[in-house]
Protein backbone atom coordinates (compact mmCIF):
# COMPACT_ATOMS: atom_id res chain seq x y z
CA UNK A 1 -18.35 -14.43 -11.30
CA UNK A 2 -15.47 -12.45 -10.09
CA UNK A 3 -15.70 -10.28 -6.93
CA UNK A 4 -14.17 -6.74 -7.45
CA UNK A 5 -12.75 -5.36 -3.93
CA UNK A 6 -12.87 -1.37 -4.30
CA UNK A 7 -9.19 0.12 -2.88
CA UNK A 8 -9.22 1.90 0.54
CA UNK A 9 -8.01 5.23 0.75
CA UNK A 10 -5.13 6.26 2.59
CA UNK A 11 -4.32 7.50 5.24
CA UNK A 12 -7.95 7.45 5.97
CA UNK A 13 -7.79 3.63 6.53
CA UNK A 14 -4.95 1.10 7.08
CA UNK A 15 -4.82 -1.84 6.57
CA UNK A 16 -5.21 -4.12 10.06
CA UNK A 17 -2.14 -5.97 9.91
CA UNK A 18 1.49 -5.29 8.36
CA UNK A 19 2.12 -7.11 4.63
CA UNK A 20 2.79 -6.46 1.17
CA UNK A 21 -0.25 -4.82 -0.41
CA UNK A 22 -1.20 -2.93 -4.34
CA UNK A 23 -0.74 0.64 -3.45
CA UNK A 24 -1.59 3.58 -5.70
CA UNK A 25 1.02 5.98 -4.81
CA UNK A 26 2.19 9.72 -6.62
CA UNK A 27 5.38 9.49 -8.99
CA UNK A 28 6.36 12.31 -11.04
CA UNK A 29 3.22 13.80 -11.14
CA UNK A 30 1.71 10.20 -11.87
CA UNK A 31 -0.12 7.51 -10.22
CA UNK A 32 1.23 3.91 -10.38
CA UNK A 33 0.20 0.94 -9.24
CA UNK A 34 3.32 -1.07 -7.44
CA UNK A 35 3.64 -3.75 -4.90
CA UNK A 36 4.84 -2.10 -1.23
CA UNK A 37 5.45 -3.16 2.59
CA UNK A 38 3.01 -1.70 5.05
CA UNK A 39 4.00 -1.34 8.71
CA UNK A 40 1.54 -1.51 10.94
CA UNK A 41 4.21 0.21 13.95
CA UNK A 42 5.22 3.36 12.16
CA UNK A 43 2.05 3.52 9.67
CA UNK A 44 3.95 3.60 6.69
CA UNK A 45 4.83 2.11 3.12
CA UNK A 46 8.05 0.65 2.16
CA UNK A 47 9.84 -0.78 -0.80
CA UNK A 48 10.85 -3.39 1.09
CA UNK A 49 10.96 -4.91 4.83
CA UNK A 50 14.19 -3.42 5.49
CA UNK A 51 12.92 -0.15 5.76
CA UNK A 52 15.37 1.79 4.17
CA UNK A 53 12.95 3.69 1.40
CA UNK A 54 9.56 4.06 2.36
CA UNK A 55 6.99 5.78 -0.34
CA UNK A 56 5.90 8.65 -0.33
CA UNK A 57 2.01 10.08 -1.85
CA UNK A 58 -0.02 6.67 -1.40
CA UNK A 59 -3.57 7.59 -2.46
CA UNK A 60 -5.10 4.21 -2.04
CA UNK A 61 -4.50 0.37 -1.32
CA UNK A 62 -5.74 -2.73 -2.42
CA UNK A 63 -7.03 -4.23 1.28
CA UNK A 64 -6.75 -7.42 -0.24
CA UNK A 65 -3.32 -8.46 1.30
CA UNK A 66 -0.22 -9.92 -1.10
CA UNK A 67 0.61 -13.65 0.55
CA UNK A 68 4.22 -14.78 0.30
């Protein structure tokens, strides 16, 4: 049996610790499901851990963090 983990919203709750995490975030007037860097310092989501592009209209995460 497989446990199903229902996605937090955000910005109503973040996740605890900084990592990659499944967002659900706003793109062209649709939602997508992509892969993204959450700082826990600045409270944001990124494309990467550089920082240089963070995204913009995340509806919800996955709180499940991404390892590697």
């Amino acid at each position: 049996m497989t446990k199903v983990l229902r996605w937090k919203e955000f910005p109503l709750c973040q996740p605890a610790q900084s990592g990659w995490y499944m967002i659900n975030c706003k793109v062209n007037n649709m939602y997508i499901t992509v892969m993204s860097f959450f700082d826990t310092g600045t409270a944001s989501w990124y494309e990467g851990t550089s920082k240089e592009r963070n995204f913009v209209g995340v509806a919800a995460f996955d709180p499940k963090q991404i390892s590697g």
